[in-house]
Each structure stands twice: as structure tokens, then as C-alpha cells.
C-alpha atoms as a PDB file:
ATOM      1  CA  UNK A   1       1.013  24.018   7.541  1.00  0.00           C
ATOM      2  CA  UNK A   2       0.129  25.443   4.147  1.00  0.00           C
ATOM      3  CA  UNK A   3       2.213  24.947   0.967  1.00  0.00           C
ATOM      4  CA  UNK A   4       0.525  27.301  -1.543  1.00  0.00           C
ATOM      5  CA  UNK A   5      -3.085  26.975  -1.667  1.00  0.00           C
ATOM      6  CA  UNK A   6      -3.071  23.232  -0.047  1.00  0.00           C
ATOM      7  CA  UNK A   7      -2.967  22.428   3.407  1.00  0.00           C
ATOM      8  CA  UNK A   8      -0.657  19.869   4.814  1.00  0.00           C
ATOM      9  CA  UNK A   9      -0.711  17.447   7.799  1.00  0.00           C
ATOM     10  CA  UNK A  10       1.842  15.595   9.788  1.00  0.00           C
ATOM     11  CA  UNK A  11       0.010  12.559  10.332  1.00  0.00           C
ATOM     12  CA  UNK A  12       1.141   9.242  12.945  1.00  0.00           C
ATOM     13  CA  UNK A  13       2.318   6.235  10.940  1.00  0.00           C
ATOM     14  CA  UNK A  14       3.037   3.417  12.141  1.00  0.00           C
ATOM     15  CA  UNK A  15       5.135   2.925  15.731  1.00  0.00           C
ATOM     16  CA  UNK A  16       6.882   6.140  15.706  1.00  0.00           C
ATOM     17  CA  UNK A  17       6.839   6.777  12.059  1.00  0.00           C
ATOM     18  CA  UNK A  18       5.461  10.147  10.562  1.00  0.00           C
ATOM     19  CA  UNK A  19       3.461  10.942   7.310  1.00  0.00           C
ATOM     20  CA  UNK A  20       3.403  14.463   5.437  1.00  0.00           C
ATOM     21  CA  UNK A  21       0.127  14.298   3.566  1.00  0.00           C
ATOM     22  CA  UNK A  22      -2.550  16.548   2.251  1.00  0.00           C
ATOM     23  CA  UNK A  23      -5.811  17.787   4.250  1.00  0.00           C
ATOM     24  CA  UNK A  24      -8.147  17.583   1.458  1.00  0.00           C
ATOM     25  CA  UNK A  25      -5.607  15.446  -0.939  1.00  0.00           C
ATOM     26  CA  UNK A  26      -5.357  11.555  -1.145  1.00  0.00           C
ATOM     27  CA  UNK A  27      -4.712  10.540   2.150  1.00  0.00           C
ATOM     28  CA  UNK A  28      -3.010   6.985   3.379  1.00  0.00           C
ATOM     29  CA  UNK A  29      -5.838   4.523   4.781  1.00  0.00           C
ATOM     30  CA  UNK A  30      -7.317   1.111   5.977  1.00  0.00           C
ATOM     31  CA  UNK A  31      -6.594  -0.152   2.257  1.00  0.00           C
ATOM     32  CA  UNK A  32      -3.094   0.582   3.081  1.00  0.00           C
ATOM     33  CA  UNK A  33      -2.919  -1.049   6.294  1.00  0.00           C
ATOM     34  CA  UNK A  34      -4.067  -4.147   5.452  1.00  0.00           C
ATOM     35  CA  UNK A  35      -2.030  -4.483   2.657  1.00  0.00           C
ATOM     36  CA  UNK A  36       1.001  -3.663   4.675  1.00  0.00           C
ATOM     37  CA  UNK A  37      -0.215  -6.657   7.032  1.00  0.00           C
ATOM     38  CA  UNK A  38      -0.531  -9.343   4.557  1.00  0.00           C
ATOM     39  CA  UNK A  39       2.724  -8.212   2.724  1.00  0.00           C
ATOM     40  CA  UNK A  40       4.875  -8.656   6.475  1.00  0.00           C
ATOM     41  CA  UNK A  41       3.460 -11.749   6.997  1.00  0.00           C
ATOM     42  CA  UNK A  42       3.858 -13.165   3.753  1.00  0.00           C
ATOM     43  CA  UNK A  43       7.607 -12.372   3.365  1.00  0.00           C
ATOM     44  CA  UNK A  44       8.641 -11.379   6.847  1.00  0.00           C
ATOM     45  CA  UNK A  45      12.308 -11.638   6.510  1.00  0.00           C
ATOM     46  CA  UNK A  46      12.577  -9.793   3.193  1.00  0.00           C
ATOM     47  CA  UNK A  47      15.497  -7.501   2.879  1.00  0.00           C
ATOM     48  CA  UNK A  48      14.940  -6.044  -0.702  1.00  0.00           C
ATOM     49  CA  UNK A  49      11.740  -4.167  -0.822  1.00  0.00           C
ATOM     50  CA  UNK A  50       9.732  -2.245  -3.755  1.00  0.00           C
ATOM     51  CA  UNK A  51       6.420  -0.534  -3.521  1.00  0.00           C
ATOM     52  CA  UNK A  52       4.829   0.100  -6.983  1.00  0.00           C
ATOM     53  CA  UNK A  53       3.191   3.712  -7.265  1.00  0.00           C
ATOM     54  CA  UNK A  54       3.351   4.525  -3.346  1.00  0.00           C
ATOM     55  CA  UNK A  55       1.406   7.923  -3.383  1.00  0.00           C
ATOM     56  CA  UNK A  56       2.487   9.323   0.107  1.00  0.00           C
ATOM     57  CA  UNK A  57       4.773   6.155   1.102  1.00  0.00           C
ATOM     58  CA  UNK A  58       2.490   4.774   3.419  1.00  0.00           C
ATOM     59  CA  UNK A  59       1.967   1.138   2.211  1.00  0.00           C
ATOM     60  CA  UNK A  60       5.596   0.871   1.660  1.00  0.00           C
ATOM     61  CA  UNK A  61       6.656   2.517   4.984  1.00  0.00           C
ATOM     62  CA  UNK A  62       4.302   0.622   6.877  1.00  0.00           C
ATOM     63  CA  UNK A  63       5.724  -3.167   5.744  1.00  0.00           C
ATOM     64  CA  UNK A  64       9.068  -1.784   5.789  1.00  0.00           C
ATOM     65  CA  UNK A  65       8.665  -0.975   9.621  1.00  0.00           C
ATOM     66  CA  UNK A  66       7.644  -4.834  10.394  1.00  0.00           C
ATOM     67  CA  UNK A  67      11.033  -5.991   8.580  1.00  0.00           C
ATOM     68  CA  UNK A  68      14.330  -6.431   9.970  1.00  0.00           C
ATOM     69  CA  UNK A  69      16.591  -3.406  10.401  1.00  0.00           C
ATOM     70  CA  UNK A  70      19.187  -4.233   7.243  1.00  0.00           C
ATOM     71  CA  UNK A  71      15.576  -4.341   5.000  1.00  0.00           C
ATOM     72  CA  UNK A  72      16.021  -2.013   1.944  1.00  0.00           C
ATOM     73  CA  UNK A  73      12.452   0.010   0.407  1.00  0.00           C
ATOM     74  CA  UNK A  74      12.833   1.639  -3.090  1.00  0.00           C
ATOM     75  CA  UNK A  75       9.514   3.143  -3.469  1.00  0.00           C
ATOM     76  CA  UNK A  76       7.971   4.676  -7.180  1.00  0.00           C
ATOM     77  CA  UNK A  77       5.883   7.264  -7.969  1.00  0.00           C
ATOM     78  CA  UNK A  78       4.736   9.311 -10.787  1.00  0.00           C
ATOM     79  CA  UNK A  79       3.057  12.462  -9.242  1.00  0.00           C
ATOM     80  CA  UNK A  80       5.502  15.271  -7.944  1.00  0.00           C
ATOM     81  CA  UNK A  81       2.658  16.471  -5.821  1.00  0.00           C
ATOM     82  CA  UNK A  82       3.146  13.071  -4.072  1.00  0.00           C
ATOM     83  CA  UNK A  83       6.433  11.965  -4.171  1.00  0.00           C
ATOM     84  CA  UNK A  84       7.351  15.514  -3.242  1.00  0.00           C
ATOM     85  CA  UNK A  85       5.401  14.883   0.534  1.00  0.00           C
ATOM     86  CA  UNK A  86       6.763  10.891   0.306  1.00  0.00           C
ATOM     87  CA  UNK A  87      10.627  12.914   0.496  1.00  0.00           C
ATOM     88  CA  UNK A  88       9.567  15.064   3.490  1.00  0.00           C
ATOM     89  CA  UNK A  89       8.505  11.815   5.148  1.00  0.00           C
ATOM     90  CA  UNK A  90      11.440  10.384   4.761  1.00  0.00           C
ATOM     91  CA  UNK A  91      13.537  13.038   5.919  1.00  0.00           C
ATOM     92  CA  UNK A  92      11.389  13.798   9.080  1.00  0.00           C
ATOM     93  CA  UNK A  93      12.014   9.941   9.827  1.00  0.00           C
ATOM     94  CA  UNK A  94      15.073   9.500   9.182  1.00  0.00           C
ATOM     95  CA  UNK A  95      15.023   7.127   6.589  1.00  0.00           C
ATOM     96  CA  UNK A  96      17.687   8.002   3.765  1.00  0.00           C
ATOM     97  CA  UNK A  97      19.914   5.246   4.391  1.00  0.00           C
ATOM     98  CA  UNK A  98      17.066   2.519   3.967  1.00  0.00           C
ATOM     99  CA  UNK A  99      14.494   4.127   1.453  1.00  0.00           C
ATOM    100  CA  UNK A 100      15.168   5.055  -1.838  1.00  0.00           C
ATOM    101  CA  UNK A 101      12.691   7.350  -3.870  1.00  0.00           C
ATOM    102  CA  UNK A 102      12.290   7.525  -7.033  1.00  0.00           C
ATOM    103  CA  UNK A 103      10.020   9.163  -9.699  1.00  0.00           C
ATOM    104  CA  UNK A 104       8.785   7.757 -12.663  1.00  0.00           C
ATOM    105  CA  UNK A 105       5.685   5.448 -14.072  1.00  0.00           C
ATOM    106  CA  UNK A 106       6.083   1.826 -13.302  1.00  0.00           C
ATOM    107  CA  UNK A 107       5.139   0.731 -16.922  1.00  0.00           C
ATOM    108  CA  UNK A 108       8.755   2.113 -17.593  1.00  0.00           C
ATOM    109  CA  UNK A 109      10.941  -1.084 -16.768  1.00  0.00           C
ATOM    110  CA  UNK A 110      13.730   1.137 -16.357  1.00  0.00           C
ATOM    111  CA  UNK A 111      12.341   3.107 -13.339  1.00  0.00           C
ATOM    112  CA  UNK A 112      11.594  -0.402 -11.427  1.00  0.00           C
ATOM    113  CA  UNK A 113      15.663  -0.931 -11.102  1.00  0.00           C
ATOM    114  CA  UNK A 114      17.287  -4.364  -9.856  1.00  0.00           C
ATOM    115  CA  UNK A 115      14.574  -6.401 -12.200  1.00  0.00           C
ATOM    116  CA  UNK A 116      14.054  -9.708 -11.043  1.00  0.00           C
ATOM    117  CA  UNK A 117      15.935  -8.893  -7.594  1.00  0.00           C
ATOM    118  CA  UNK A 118      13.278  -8.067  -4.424  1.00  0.00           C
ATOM    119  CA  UNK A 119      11.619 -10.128  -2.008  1.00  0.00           C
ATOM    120  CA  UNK A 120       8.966  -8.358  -1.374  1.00  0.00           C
ATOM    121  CA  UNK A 121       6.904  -5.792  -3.841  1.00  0.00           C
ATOM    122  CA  UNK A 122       3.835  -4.313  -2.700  1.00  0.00           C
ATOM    123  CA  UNK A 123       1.050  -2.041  -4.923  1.00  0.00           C
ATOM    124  CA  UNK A 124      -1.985   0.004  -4.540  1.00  0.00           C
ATOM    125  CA  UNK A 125      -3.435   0.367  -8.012  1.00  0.00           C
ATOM    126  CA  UNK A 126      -6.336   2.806  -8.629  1.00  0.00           C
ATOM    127  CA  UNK A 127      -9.632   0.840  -8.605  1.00  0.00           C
ATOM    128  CA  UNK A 128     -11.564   2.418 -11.214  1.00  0.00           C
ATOM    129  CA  UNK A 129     -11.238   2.589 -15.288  1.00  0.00           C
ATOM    130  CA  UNK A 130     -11.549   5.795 -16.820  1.00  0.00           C
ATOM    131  CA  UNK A 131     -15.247   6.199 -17.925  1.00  0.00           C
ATOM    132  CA  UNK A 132     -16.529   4.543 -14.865  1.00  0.00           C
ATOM    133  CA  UNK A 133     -16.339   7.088 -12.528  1.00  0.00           C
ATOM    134  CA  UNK A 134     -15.966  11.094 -12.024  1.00  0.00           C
ATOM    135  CA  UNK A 135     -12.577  12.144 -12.110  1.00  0.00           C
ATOM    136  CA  UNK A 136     -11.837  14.557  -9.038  1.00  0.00           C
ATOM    137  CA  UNK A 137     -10.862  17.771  -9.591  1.00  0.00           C
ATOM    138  CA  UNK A 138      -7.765  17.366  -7.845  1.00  0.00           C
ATOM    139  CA  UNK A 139      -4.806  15.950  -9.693  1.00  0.00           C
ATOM    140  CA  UNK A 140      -3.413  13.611  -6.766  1.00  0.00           C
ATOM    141  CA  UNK A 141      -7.121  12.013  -5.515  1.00  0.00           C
ATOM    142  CA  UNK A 142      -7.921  11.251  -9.510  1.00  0.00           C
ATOM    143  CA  UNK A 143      -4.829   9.229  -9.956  1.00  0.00           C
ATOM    144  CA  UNK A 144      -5.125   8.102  -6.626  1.00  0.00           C
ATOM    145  CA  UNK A 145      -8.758   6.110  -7.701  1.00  0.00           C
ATOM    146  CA  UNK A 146      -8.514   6.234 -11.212  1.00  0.00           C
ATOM    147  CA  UNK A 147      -6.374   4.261 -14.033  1.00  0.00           C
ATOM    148  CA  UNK A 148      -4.691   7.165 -14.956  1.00  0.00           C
ATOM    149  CA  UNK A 149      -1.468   6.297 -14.609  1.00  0.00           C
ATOM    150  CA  UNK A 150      -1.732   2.399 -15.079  1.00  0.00           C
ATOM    151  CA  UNK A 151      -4.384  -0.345 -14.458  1.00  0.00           C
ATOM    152  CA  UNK A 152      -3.976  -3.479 -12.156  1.00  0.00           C
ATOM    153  CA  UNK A 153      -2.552  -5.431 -15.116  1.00  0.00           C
ATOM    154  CA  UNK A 154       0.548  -2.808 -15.417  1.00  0.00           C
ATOM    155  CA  UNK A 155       1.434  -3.320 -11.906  1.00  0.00           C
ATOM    156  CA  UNK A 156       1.407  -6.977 -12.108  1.00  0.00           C
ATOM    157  CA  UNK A 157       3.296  -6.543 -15.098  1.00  0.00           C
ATOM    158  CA  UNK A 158       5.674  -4.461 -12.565  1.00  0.00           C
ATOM    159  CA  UNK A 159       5.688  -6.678 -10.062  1.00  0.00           C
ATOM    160  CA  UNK A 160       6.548  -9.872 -11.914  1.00  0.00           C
ATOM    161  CA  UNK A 161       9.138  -8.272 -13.628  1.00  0.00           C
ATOM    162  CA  UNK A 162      11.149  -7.298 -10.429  1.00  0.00           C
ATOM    163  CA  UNK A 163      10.039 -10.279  -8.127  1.00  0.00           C
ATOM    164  CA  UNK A 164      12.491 -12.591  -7.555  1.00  0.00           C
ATOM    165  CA  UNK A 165      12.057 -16.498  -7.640  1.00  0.00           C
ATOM    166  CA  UNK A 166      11.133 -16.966  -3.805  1.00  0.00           C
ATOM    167  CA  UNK A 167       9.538 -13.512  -3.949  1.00  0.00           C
ATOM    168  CA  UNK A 168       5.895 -12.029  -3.115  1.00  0.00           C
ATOM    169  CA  UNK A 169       3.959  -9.711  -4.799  1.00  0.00           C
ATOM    170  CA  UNK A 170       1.266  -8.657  -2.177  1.00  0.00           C
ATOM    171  CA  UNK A 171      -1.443  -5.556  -3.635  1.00  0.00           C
ATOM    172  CA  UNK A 172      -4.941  -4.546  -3.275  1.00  0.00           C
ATOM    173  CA  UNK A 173      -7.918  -4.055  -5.703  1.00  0.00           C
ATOM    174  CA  UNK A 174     -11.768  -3.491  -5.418  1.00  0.00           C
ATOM    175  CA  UNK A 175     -13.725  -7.031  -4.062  1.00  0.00           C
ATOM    176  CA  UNK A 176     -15.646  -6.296  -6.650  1.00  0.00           C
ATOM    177  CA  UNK A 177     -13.496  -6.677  -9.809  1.00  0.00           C
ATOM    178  CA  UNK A 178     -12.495  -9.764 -11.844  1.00  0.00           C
ATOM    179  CA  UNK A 179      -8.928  -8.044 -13.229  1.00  0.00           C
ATOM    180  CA  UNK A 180      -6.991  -8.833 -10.369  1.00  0.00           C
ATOM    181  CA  UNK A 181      -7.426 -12.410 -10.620  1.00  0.00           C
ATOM    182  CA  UNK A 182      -6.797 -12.098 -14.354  1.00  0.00           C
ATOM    183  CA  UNK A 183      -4.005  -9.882 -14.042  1.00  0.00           C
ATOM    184  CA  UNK A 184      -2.274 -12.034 -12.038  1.00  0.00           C
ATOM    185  CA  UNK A 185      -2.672 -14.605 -14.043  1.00  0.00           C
ATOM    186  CA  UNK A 186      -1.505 -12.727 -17.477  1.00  0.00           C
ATOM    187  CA  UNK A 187       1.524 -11.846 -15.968  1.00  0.00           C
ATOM    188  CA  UNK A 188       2.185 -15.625 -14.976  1.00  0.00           C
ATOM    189  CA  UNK A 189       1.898 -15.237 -11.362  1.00  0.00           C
ATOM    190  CA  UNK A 190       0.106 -17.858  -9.079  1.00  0.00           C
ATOM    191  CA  UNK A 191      -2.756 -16.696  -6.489  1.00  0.00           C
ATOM    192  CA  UNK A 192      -1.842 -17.466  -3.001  1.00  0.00           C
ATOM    193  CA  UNK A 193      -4.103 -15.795  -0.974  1.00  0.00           C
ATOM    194  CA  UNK A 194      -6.737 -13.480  -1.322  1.00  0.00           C
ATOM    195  CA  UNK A 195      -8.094 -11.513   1.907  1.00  0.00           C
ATOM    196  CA  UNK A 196     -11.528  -9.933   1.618  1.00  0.00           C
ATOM    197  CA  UNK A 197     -12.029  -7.119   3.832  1.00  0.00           C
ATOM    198  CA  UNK A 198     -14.865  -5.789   5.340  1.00  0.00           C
ATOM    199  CA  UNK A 199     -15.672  -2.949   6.739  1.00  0.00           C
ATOM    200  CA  UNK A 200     -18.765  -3.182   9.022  1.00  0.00           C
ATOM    201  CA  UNK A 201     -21.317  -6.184   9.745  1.00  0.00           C
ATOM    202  CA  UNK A 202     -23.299  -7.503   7.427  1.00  0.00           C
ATOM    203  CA  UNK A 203     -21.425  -5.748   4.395  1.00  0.00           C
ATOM    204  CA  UNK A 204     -20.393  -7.442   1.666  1.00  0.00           C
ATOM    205  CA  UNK A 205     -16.229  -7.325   1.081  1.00  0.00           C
ATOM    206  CA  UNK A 206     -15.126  -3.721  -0.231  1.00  0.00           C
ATOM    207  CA  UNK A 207     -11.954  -4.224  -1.186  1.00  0.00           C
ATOM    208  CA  UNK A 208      -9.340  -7.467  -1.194  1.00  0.00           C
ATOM    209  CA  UNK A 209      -5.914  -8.160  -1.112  1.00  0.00           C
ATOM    210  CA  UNK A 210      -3.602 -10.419  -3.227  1.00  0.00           C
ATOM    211  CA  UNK A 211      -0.849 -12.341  -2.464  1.00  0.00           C
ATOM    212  CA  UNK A 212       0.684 -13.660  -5.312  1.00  0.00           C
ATOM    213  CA  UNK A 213       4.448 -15.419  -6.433  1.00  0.00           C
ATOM    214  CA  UNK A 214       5.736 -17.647  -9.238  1.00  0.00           C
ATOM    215  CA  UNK A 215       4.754 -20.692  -7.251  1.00  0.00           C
ATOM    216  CA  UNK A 216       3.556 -21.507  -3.771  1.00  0.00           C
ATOM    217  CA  UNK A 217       0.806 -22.936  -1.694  1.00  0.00           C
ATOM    218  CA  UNK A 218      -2.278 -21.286  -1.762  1.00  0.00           C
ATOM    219  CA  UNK A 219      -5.047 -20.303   1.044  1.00  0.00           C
ATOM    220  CA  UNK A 220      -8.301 -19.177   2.051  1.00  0.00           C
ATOM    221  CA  UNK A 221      -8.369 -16.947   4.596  1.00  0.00           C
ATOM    222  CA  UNK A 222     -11.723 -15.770   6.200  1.00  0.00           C
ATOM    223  CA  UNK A 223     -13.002 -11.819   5.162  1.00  0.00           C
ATOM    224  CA  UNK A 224     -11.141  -9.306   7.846  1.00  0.00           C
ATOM    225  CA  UNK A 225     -14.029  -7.307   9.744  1.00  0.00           C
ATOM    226  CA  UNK A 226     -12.791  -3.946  10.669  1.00  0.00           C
ATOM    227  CA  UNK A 227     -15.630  -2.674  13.048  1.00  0.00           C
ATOM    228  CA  UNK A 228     -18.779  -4.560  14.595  1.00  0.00           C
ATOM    229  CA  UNK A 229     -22.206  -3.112  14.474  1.00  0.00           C
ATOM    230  CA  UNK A 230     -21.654  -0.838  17.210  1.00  0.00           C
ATOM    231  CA  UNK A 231     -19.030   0.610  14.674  1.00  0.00           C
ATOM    232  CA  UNK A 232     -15.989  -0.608  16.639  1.00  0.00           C
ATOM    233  CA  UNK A 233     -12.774  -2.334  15.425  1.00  0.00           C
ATOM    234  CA  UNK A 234     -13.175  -6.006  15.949  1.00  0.00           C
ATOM    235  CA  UNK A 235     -10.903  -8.086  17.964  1.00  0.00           C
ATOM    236  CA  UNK A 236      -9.559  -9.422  14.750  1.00  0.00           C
ATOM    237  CA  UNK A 237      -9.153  -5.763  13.475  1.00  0.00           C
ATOM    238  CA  UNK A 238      -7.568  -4.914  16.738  1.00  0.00           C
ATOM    239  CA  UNK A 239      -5.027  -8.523  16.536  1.00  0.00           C
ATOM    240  CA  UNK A 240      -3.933  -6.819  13.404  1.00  0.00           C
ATOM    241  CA  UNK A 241      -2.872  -4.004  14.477  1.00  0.00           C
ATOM    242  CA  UNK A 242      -0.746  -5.122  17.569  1.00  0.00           C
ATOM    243  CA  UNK A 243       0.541  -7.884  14.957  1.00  0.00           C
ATOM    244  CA  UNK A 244       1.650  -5.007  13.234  1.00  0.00           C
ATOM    245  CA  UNK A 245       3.276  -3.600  16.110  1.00  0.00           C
ATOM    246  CA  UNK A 246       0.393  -0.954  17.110  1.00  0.00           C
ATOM    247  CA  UNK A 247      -0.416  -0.233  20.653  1.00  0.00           C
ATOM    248  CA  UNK A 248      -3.849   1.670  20.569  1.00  0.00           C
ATOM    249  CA  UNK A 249      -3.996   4.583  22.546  1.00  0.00           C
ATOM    250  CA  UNK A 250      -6.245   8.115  21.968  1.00  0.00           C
ATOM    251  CA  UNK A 251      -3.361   9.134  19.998  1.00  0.00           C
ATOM    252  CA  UNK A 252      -2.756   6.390  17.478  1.00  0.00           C
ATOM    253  CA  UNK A 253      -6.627   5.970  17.009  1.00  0.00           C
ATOM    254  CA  UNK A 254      -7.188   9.804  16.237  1.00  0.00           C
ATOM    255  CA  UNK A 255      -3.810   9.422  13.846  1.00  0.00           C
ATOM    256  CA  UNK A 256      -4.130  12.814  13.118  1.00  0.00           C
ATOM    257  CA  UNK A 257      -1.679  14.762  16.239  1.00  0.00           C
ATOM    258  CA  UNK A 258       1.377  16.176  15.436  1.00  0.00           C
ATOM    259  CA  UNK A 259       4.718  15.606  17.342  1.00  0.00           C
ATOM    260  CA  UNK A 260       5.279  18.348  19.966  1.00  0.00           C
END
């Protein structure tokens, strides 16, 4: 389907949850995933859900489908383009009485709503400064990778504002970058967890995901290989994704079929 000049695709999920998202636009991925996984099993009886700049919906969608049926998502994001396709999701699903949308930039605390109230907040902040990096021609893929709208230390700025006191704020950053951990930190959050991902053998970590909360235990888990040297998911990668409710078949790998 074509809405103006850009294509569209209706894109599997998660279980039997769709995604409206552009061809050649910013597109949900293995970032996502993972993030979605550590956020369910950090707070896997949350009820009161917020994703911080959620693009397309996916990371938000995804942890919201491993949570109980009375769980609430309020998702934000500041790109029409974006949250335009994140409403069509919803629709298509189903999902009006249990996801709220709204746009706006999370450095506005008044967008956030309920402050200090969710369980669970989740994030997937661009990776790169402006400077560092080409922009991309497209609007939605340059916010999508760079700090245009917001750095890591907005959204834990974000997230510690609405987090409540038994709460989780669960995001992902570049594996290569000291901000997270300072971030976190500035905004007077405690480190939990961080899980280094990799992507193939031998590589070193590409990206990494937080776990952080006012107070808590912390942990070391092992780096996450997604494929062997063969290039195939891992048994680990492939754990994940029935923990996450997955069951593999040619369509769900491919992810890219349409509902007849």
C-alpha cells in the first residue's frame, strides 16, 4: 500500500499482533525485541505501562503482549509520520481499550501524564549526537538514530519522573557509549542489569540494554548472541523468542506477510 509517495507494509508483530510501518522508513527491529524481553521479565506483572518515544509502537506493543490482560500502555511520540502508522496499528489490533497514544516530546513533563505512577517504562533513544553522524534524508530514520528529538539523558529524565517506587525503567543504547550509565545515574536511578547483545560470533556487543529503578539488586548477565557463525539464531536467541511467546515458523521468521 502506498500513502503518497511512501510505501507502507503490514508487518507480523508479535503472536498475532500487526505493525503498519514504512518500506524504506524506520522500521521496528532486533533492538526492539530485546528490549521488549528484558522489560517483561523485569516487571512481569506490571499493569501501568509507558513507552518513551515509541516510533511505530513496536517496543511498547511487544512488552505489552507478555503482560496480563488488565495491563494498560500509554505510548509517546513526537513525529506525526510515526505516530500516525503507531494509530493504524492499533486500530488493526484492536487495541483502543488498552493503549493510549499520544503525541508530544517527552522532555515536556506534561505529555508523560500520571508522573510518578507506572510500573513499567520502556525507551529507545536515538544512538547518535548530532555532528557524529549523517543525518538521513528522511525525516522519520534521522530522528529514529539521531538526538534530534532528545538524548539518552532526556529519557532517563522521562523515565524517572513517571516511574513509580517499585517501578522499572528498561531502554537500550549503543554498547559503545558511556551516557547511558551516566544518564542513569544523573537522573538518580540505580543500574540493575545491563545486557550486551551481540549479533554474530566473535563480534564485539553492538548495542545493550538497561534495566534500571530507584533501588534493587543488581546483575550480570552474559552478552545475548543472536546468530552463530553459520549466521543462524542461537539457541539462546531462539529461548528468547519462545520466552516471549514466539513460535518460529516460515512466516514469523520472514515477518514481512500480510494477513490474508
Amino acid at each position: 500500500m502506498k500513502t503518497g509517495s511512501q510505501e507502507e507494509t503490514l508487518d507480523l508483530l508479535i503472536g498475532d499482533w500487526w505493525v503498519w510501518q514504512l518500506k524504506r522508513g524506520h522500521r521496528f527491529s532486533s533492538d526492539d525485541f530485546v528490549t521488549a524481553w528484558v522489560a517483561a521479565r523485569a516487571r512481569p506483572q506490571a499493569t501501568r505501562l509507558l513507552d518513551l518515544g515509541s516510533g511505530v509502537g513496536s517496543v511498547g506493543l511487544m512488552t505489552l503482549w507478555n503482560m496480563q490482560d488488565d495491563a494498560r500502555l500509554r505510548s509517546v511520540e513526537v513525529q506525526q509520520l510515526s505516530f500516525d502508522l503507531a494509530q493504524r496499528t492499533i486500530k488493526h489490533n484492536g487495541l483502543q481499550e488498552r493503549v493510549e497514544l499520544v503525541l508530544g516530546d517527552i522532555r515536556d513533563p506534561d505529555v508523560v501524564g500520571e508522573t510518578a505512577g507506572y510500573d513499567l517504562v520502556t525507551g529507545s533513544p536515538p544512538y547518535f549526537p548530532l555532528g557524529t553522524g549523517v543525518v538521513s534524508p528522511h525525516p522519520q530514520r534521522a530522528a529514529a538514530r539521531m538526538e534530534l528529538h532528545g538524548c539518552v539523558f532526556d529519557y532517563c529524565r522521562a523515565g524517572a519522573r513517571s516511574l513509580s517506587e517499585e517501578g522499572r525503567f528498561v531502554f537500550c543504547h549503543s554498547a559503545q557509549d558511556d551516557r547511558p550509565e551516566q544518564a542513569i545515574e544523573a537522573a538518580g536511578l540505580k543500574l540493575l542489569g545491563r545486557q550486551d547483545v551481540v549479533f554474530g560470533e566473535s563480534q564485539a556487543p553492538m548495542i545493550s540494554v538497561f534495566e534500571c529503578a530507584w533501588a534493587g539488586v543488581t546483575s550480570s548477565p552474559k552478552p545475548l548472541q543472536v546468530r552463530d557463525a553459520q549466521g543462524k539464531w542461537t539457541m539462546e536467541y531462539q529461548q528468547v523468542r519462545r520466552d516471549m511467546g514466539i513460535v518460529d515458523s516460515a512466516q514469523s521468521r520472514a515477518g514481512l506477510n500480510r494477513p490474508d
